[in-house]
Protein backbone atom coordinates (compact mmCIF):
# COMPACT_ATOMS: atom_id res chain seq x y z
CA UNK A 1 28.80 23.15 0.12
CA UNK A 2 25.80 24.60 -1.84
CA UNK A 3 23.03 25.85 0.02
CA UNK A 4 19.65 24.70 -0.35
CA UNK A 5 17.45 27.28 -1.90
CA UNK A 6 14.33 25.03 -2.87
CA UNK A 7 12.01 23.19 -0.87
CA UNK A 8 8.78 21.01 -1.67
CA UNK A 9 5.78 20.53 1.18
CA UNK A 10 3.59 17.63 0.17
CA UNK A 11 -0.24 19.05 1.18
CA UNK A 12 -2.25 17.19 -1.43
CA UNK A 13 -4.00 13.99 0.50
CA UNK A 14 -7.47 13.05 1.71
CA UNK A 15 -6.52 11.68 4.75
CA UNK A 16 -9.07 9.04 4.67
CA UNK A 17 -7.80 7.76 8.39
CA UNK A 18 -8.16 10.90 9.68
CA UNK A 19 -12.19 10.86 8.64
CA UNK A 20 -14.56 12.84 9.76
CA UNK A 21 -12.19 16.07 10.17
CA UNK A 22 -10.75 15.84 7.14
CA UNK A 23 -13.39 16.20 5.57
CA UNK A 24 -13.84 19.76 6.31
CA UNK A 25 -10.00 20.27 7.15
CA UNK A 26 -6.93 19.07 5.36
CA UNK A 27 -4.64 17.59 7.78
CA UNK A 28 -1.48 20.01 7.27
CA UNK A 29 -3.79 22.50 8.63
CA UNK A 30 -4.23 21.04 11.41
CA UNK A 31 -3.29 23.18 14.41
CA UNK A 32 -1.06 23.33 17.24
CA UNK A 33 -0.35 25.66 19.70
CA UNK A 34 -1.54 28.18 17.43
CA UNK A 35 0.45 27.68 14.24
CA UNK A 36 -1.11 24.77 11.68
CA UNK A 37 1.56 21.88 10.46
CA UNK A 38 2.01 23.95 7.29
CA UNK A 39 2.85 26.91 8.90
CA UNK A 40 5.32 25.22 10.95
CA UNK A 41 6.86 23.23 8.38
CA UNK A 42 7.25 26.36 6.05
CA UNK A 43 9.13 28.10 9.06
CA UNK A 44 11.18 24.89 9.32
CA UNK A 45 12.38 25.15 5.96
CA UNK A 46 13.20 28.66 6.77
CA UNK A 47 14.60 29.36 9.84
CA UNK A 48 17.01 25.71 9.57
CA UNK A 49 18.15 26.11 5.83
CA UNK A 50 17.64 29.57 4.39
CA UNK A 51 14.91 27.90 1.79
CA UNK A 52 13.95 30.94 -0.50
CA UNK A 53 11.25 29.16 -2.64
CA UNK A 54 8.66 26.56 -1.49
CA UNK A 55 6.17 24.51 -3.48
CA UNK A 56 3.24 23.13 -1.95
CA UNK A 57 1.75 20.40 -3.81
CA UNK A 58 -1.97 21.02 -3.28
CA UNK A 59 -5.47 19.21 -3.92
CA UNK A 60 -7.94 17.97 -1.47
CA UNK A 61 -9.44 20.83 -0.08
CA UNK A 62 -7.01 23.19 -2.06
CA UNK A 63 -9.03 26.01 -1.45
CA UNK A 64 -8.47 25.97 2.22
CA UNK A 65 -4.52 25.48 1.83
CA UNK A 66 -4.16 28.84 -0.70
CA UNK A 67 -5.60 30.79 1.83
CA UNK A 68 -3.21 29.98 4.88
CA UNK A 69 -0.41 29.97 2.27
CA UNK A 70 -1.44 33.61 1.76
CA UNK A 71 -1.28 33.97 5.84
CA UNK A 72 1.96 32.04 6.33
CA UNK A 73 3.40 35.01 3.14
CA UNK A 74 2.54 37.93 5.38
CA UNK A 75 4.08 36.58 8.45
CA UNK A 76 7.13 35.15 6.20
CA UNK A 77 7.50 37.66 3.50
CA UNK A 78 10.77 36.88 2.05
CA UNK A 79 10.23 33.16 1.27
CA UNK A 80 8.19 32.79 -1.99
CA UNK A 81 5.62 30.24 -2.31
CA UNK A 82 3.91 28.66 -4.91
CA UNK A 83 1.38 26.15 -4.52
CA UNK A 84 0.82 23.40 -7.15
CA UNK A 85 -1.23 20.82 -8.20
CA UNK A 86 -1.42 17.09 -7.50
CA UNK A 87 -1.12 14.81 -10.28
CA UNK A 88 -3.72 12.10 -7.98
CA UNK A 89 -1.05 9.38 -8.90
CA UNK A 90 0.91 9.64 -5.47
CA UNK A 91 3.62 11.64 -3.51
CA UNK A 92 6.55 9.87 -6.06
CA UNK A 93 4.69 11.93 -8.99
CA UNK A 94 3.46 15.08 -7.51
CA UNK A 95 7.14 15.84 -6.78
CA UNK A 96 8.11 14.31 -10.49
CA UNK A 97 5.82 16.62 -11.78
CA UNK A 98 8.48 19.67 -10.77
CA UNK A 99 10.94 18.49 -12.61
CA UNK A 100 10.73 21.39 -15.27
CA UNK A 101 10.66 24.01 -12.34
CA UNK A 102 13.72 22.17 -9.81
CA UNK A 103 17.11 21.87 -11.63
CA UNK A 104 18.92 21.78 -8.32
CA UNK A 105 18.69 19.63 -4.94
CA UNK A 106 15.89 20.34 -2.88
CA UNK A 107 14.26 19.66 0.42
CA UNK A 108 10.76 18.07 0.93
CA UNK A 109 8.69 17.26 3.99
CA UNK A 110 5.58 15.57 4.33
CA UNK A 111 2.63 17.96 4.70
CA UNK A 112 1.08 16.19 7.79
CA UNK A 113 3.92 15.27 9.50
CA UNK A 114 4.98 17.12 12.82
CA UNK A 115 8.25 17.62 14.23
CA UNK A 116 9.07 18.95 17.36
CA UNK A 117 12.49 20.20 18.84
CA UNK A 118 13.76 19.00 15.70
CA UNK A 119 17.45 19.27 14.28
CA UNK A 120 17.16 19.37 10.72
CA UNK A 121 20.78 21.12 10.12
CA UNK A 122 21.97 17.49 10.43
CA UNK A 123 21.14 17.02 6.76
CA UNK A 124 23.64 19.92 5.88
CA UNK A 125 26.05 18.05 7.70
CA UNK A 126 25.69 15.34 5.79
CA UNK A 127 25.96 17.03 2.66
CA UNK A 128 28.60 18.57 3.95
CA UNK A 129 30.30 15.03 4.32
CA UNK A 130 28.95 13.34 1.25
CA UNK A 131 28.60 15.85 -0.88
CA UNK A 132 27.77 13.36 -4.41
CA UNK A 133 25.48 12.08 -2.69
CA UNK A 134 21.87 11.64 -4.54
CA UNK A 135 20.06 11.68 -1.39
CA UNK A 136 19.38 11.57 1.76
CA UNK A 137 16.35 10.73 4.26
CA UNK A 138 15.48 11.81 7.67
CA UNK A 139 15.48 8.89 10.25
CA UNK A 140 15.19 8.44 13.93
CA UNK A 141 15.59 5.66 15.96
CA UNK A 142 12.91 4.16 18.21
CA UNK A 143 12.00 1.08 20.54
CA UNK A 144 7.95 1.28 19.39
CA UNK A 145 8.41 -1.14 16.59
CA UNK A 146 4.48 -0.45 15.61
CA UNK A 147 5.35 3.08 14.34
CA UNK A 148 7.77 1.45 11.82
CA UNK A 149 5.06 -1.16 10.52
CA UNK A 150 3.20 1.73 10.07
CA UNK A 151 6.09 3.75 7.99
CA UNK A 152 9.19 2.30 6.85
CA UNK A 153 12.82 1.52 7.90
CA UNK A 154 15.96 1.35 6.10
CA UNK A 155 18.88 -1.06 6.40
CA UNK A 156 22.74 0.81 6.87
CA UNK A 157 25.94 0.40 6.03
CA UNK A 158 27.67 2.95 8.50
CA UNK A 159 25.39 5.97 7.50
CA UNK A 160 24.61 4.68 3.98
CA UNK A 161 21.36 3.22 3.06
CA UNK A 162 20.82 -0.14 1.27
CA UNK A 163 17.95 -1.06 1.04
CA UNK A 164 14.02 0.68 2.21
CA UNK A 165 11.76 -1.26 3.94
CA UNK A 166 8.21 -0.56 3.75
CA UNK A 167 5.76 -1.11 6.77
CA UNK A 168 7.81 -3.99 7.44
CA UNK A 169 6.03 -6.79 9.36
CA UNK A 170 9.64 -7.66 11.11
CA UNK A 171 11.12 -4.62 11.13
CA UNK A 172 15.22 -5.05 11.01
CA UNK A 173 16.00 -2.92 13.15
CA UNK A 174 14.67 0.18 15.36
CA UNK A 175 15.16 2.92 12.26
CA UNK A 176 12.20 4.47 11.46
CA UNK A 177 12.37 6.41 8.12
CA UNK A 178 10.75 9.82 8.22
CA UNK A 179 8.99 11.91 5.53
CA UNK A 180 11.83 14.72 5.47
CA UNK A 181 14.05 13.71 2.04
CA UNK A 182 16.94 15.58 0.21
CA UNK A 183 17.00 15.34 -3.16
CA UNK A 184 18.70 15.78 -5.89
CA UNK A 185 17.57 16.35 -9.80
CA UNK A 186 18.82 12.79 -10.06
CA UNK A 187 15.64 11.61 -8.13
CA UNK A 188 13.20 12.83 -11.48
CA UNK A 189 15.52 10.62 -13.36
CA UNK A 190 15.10 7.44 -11.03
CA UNK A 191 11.56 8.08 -10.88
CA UNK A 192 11.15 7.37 -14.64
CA UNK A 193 12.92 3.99 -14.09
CA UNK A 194 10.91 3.42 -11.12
CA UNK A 195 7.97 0.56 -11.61
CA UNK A 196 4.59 1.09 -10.33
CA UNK A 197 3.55 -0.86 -7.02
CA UNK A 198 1.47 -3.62 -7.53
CA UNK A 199 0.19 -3.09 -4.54
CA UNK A 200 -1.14 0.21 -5.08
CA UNK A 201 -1.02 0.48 -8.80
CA UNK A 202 1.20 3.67 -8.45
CA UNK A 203 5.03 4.70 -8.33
CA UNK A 204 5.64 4.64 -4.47
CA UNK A 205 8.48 7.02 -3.76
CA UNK A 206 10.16 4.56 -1.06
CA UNK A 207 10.29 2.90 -3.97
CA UNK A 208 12.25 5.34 -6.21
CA UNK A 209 14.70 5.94 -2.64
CA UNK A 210 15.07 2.20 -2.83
CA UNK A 211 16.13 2.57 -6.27
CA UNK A 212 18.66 5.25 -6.19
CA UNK A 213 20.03 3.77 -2.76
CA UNK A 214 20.69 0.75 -5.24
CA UNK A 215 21.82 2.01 -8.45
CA UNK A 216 22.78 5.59 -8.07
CA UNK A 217 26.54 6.74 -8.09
CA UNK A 218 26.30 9.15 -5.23
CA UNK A 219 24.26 6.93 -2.89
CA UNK A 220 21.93 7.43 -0.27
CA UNK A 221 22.62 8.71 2.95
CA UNK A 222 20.54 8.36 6.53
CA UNK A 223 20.42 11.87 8.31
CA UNK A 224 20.03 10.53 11.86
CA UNK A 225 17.50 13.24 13.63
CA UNK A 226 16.91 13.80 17.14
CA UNK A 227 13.29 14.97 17.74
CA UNK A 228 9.63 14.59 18.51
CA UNK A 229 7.87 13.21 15.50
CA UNK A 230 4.90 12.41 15.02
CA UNK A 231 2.90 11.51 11.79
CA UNK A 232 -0.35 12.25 11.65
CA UNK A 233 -2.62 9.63 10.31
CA UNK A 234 -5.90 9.15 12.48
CA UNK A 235 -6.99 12.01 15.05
CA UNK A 236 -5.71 10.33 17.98
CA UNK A 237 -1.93 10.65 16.52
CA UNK A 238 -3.24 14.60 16.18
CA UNK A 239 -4.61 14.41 20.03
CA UNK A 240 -1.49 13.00 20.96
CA UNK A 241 0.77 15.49 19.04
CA UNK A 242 -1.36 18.46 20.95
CA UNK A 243 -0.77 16.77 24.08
CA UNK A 244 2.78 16.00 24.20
CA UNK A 245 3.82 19.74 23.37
CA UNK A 246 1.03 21.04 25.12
CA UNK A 247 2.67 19.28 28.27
CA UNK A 248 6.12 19.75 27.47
CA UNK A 249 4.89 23.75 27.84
CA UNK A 250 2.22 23.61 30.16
CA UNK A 251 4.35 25.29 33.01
CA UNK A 252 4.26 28.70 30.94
CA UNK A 253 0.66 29.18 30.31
CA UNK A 254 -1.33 31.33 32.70
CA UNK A 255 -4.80 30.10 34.38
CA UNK A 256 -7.32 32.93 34.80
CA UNK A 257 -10.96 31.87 37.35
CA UNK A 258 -13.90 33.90 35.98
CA UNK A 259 -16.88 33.76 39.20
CA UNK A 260 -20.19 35.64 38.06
CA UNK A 261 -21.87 37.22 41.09
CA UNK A 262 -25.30 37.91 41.91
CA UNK A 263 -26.16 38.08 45.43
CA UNK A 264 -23.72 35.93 46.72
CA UNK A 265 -22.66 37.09 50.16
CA UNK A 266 -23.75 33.74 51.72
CA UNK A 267 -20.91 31.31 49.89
CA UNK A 268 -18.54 33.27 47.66
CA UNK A 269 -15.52 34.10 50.30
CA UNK A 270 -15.91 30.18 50.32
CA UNK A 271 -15.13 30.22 47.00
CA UNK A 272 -12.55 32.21 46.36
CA UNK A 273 -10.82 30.92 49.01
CA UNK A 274 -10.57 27.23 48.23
CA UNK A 275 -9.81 28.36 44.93
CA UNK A 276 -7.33 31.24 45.53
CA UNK A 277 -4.09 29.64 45.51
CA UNK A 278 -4.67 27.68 42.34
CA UNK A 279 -4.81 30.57 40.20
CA UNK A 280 -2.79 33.13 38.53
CA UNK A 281 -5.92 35.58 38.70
CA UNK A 282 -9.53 35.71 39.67
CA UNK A 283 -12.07 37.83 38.02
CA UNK A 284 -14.93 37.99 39.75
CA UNK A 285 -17.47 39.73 37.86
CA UNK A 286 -20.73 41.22 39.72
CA UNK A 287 -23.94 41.75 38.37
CA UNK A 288 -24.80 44.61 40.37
CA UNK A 289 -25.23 42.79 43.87
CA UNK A 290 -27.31 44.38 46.30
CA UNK A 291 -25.95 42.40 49.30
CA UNK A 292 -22.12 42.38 50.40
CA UNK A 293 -21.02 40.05 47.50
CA UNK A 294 -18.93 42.78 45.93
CA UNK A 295 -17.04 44.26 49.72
CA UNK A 296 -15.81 40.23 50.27
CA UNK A 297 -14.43 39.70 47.34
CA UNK A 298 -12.46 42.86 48.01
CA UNK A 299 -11.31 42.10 51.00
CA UNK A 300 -9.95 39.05 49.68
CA UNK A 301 -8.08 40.97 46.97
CA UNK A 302 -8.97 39.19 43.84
CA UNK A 303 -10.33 41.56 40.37
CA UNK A 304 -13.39 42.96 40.99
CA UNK A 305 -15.83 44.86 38.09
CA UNK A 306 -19.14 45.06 38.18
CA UNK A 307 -21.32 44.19 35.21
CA UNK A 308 -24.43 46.48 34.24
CA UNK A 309 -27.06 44.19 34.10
CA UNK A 310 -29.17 45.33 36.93
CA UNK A 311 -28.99 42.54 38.84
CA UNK A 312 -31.05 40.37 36.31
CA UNK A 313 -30.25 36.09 36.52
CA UNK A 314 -31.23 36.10 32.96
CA UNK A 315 -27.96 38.15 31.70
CA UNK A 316 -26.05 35.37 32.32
CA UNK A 317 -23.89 34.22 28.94
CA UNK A 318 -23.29 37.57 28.70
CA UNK A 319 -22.29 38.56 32.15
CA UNK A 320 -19.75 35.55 31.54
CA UNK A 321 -18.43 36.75 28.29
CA UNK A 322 -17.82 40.26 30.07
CA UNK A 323 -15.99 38.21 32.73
CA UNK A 324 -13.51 36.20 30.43
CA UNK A 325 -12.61 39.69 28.56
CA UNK A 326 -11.05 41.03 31.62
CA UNK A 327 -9.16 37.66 32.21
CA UNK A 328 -5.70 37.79 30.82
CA UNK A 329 -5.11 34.09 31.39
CA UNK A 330 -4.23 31.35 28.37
CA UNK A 331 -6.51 28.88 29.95
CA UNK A 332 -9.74 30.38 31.21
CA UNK A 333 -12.15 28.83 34.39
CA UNK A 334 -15.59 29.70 35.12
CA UNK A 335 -17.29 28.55 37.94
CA UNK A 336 -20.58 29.25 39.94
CA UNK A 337 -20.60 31.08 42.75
CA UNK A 338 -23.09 29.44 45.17
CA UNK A 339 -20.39 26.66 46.21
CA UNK A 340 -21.53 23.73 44.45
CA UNK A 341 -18.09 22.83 42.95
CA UNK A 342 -14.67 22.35 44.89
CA UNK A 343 -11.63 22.85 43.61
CA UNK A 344 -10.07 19.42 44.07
CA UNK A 345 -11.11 19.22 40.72
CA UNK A 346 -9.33 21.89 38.88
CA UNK A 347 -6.23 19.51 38.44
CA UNK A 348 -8.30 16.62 36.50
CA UNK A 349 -9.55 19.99 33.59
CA UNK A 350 -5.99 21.04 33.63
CA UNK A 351 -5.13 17.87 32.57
CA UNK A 352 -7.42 17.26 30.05
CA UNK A 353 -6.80 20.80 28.63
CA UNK A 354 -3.52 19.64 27.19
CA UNK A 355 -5.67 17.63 24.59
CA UNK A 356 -8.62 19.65 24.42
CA UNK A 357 -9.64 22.82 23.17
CA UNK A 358 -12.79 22.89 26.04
CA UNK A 359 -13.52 20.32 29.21
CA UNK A 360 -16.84 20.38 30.77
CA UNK A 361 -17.52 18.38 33.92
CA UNK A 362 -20.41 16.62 34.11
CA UNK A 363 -22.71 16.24 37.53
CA UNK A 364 -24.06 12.99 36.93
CA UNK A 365 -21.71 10.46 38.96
CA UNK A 366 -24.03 9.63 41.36
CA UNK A 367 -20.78 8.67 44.19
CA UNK A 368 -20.08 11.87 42.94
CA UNK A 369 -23.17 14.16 43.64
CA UNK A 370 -23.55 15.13 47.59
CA UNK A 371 -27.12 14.01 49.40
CA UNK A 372 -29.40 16.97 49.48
CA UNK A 373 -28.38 19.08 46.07
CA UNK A 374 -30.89 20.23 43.82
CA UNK A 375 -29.83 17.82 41.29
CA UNK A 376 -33.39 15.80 41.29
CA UNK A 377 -34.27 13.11 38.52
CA UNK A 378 -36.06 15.41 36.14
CA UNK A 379 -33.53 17.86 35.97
CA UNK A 380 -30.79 15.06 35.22
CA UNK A 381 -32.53 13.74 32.75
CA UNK A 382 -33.41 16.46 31.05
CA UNK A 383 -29.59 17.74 30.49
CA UNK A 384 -28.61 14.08 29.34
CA UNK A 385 -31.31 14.02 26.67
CA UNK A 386 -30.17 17.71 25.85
CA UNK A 387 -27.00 16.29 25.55
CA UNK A 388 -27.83 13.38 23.39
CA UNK A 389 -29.40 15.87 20.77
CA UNK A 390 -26.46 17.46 20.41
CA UNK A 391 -24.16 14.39 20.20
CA UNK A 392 -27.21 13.30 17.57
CA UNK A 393 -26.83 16.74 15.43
CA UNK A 394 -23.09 16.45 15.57
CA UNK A 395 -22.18 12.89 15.37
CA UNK A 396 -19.43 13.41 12.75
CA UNK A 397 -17.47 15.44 14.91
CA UNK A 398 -17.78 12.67 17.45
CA UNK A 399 -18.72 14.96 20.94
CA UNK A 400 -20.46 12.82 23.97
CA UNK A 401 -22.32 14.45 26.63
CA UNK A 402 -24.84 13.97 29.35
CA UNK A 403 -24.65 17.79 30.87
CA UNK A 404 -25.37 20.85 29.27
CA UNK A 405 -25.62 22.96 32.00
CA UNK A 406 -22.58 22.58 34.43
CA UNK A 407 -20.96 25.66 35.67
CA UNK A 408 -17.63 24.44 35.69
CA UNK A 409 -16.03 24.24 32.55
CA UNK A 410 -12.30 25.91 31.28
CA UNK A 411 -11.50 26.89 27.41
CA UNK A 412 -8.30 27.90 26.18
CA UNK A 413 -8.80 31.64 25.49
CA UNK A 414 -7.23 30.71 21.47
CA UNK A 415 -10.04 28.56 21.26
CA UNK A 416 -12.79 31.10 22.69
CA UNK A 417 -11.91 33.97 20.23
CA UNK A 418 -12.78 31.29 17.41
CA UNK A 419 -15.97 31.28 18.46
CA UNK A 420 -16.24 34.16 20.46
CA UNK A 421 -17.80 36.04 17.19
CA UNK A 422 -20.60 32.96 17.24
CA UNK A 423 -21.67 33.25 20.73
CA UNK A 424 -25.23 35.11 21.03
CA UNK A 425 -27.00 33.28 24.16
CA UNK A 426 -27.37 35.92 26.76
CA UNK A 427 -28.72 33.48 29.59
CA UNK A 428 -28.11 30.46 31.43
CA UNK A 429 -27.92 28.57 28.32
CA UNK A 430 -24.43 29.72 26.88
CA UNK A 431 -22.82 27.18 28.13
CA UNK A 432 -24.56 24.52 25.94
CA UNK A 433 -24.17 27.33 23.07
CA UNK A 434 -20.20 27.17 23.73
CA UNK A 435 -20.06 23.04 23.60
CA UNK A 436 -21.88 23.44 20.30
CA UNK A 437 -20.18 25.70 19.34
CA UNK A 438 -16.60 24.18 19.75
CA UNK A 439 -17.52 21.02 18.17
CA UNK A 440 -19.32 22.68 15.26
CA UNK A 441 -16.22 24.84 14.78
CA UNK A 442 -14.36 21.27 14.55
CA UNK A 443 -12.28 21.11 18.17
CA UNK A 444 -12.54 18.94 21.06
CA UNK A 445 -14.55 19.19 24.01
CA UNK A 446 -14.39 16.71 26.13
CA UNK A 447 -16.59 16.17 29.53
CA UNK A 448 -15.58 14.57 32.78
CA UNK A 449 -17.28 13.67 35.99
CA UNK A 450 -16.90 16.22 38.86
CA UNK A 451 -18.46 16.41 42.83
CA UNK A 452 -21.22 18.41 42.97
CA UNK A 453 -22.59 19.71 46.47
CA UNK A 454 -25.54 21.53 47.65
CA UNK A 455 -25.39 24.90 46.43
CA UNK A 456 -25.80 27.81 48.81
CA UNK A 457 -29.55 28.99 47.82
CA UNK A 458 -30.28 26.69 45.98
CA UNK A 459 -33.81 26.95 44.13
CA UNK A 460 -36.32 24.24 42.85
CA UNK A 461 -36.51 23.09 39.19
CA UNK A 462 -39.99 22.65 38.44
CA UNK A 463 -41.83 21.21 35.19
CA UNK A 464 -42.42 23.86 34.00
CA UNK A 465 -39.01 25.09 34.10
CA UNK A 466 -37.71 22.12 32.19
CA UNK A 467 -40.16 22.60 29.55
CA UNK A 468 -38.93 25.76 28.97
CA UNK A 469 -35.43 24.75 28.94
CA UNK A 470 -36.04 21.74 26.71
CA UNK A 471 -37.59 24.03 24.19
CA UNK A 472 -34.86 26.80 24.24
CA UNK A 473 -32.51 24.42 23.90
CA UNK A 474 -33.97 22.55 20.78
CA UNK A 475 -34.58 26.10 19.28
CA UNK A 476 -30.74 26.53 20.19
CA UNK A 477 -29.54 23.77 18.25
CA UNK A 478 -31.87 23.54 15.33
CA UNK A 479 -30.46 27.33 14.64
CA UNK A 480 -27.17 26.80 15.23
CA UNK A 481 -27.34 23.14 12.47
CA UNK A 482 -29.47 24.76 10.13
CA UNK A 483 -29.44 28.32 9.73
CA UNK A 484 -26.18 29.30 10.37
CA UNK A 485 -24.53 26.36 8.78
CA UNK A 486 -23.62 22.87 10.26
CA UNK A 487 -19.75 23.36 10.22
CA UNK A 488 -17.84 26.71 10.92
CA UNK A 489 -14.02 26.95 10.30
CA UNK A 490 -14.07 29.18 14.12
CA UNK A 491 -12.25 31.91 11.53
């Protein structure tokens, strides 16, 4: 059996479904858990088959995809790739158009599709059992029918295909046909022979598999896969890809609780120790308390470090940022010290973490909001208009928020360093600096409704505070659109 030395990563589309993010980022570099679809699919190719030379077929956005094809060559250096152009006439003839560079089979996968768990080596086995065979396609079986409408399925005889159909309205049976193909230099032939679609005016290359599955000598053969697949066509199949492995290794990342101090001694043994047990650390980080804020959180033996900032409220965002550089946790917590959040809680961010690069609660349930906290009309009202403005300034990235000042958020530390080199705010008003800056950076923050009680020393927000706020805040935002450019990469 020969081994297959080529392979071909299709990274060319708009992904128009997939609008507004693809705008700014080609789906195959879309990321998860670290590594984009790219990346992954590369090491695929790699790691299952011993692929030596890869072609990317490149064109919306081509820019961005030559530049983590130069990352994905220093962490693989002995594969060689080579990205190429699109002809803009379809997958069938961006491949076609290697047919001076390929003279031997090959492997290609779809750029934007994701598989998980995956055991590709099957398709060596069945070259190994058919080997004059002109191809073969990836397929798994499934009992959601919609995902074949969406896709295609294939009608067998034993393990040979006769026949593709595409999006079928009735599908035939519960194959779905994937976007992982073997091929063999036959396939530039077929493609000549190959009519275009009159539905979309091009060569459709289910259409040129139908074709050889018909006509060719060698036949095509299904390569039955068992994995997690998932193609990604609209965000929500991307939210749900994060999710699932996200999930599936949720057990293995560590939780760190960052608790800035100032003066706490009334409420934070309270805290720590309804929140103790939840934890894999807690960093509580003191601004240079005068009281005995610093000895009890000692004595309940959490992390302890003091941060020079002379005991001044406005030092805030960056008493914070201090904080979550001593955590060592994967998924990092901050809450206020004073008591106002329990948490019973902490389970509904944890779970919305598995989808989300940031979750913010938001205190304005009323059922939700305990009779006597400092949480008066005005100082609702202004947050939710705060938050408006910034769901106004960022609408294509789609955020929604009526809080931009809740004290209990969590952010996966991958998606803080992004940003981390964006973050300037120094008081109160980082945390509406971090939302921004997530969704500017294009990830997902999402906010939820959490209790809030009455906070131990609590203080009075007057009209004149909320003027000042408002007007920070704007400043805040209007910079962060307009001067330092409306979308970042978080690179």
């Amino acid at each position: 059996m020969k081994k297959i030395r080529i392979g071909v990563i299709a990274a060319a589309g708009k992904g128009t479904r997939a609008y507004p993010r693809t705008s700014f980022i080609p789906k195959p570099l879309f990321v998860i858990e670290g590594k984009s679809i790219l990346h992954r699919n590369v090491e695929l190719m790699v790691k299952t088959f011993g692929i030596e030379k890869v072609y990317v077929l490149v064109g919306h956005l081509k820019e961005q995809i030559i530049a983590e094809i130069e990352h994905i060559r220093s962490v693989l250096p002995k594969v060689v790739i080579e990205p190429v152009n699109w002809t803009e006439k379809g997958l069938a003839s961006d491949v076609a158009s290697l047919e001076k560079t390929i003279h031997e089979p090959f492997l290609t996968i779809l750029g934007d599709e994701f598989y998980y768990r995956t055991d590709h080596d099957v398709f060596l086995k069945v070259l190994k059992k058919h080997p004059n065979m002109a191809a073969s396609i990836g397929i798994v079986k499934t009992s959601l029918l919609s995902r074949i409408r969406k896709n295609y399925s294939v009608v067998l005889e034993n393990d040979k295909i006769l026949n593709l159909v595409e999006k079928p309205e009735n599908p035939p049976n519960e194959l779905l046909g994937l976007g992982s193909y073997f091929f063999t230099p036959e396939y530039f032939e077929f493609f000549k022979k190959t009519p275009a679609s009159p539905k979309s005016g091009v060569i459709e290359i289910t259409d040129v598999i139908d074709k050889m599955a018909k006509e060719s000598k060698g036949g095509v053969y299904a390569t039955m896969l068992s994995c997690e697949y998932f193609n990604i066509n609209s965000m929500q199949d991307y939210y749900h890809a994060v999710y699932e492995v996200r999930n599936d290794l949720f057990h293995k990342f560590k939780t760190s609780l960052v608790i800035p101090t100032n003066n706490n001694e009334r409420s934070i043994t309270d805290v720590i120790v309804d929140f103790k047990d939840k934890f894999n650390e807690i960093i509580v980080i003191d601004n240079e308390s005068t009281d005995e804020t610093l000895t009890l959180s000692k004595k309940e033996k959490v992390k302890t470090y003091t941060f020079p900032g002379d005991g001044d409220p406005t030092r805030l965002g960056e008493q914070v940022r201090r904080g979550i550089e001593y955590a060592t946790g994967d998924i990092i917590v901050v809450v206020s010290p004073d008591g106002s959040f329990r948490s019973k809680d902490f389970p509904k961010l944890l779970e919305y973490m598995k989808d989300s690069d940031m979750v913010i609660g938001t205190r304005t349930t009323r059922q939700m909001i305990e009779q006597g906290s400092n949480l008066k009309p005005l100082y609702r009202l202004v947050n939710l208009l705060m938050g408006k403005l910034v769901e106004v300034f960022w609408w294509g990235q789609e955020p929604r928020f009526t809080d931009v000042d809740c004290q209990f958020f969590s952010v996966w530390r991958e998606s803080y360093e992004r940003v981390k080199p964006q973050l300037v705010v120094e008081d109160r008003k980082f945390i509406v600096e971090l939302m921004i800056d997530i969704v500017r950076s294009h990830m997902r923050c999402i906010e939820i409704p959490v209790s809030y009680f009455k906070p131990v020393g609590q203080v009075e927000y007057r009209l004149r505070d909320m003027i000042s706020d408002s007007i920070h805040i704007m400043k805040l935002i209007l910079s962060k659109k307009f001067y330092l450019g409306e979308d970042r990469d978080g690179e």
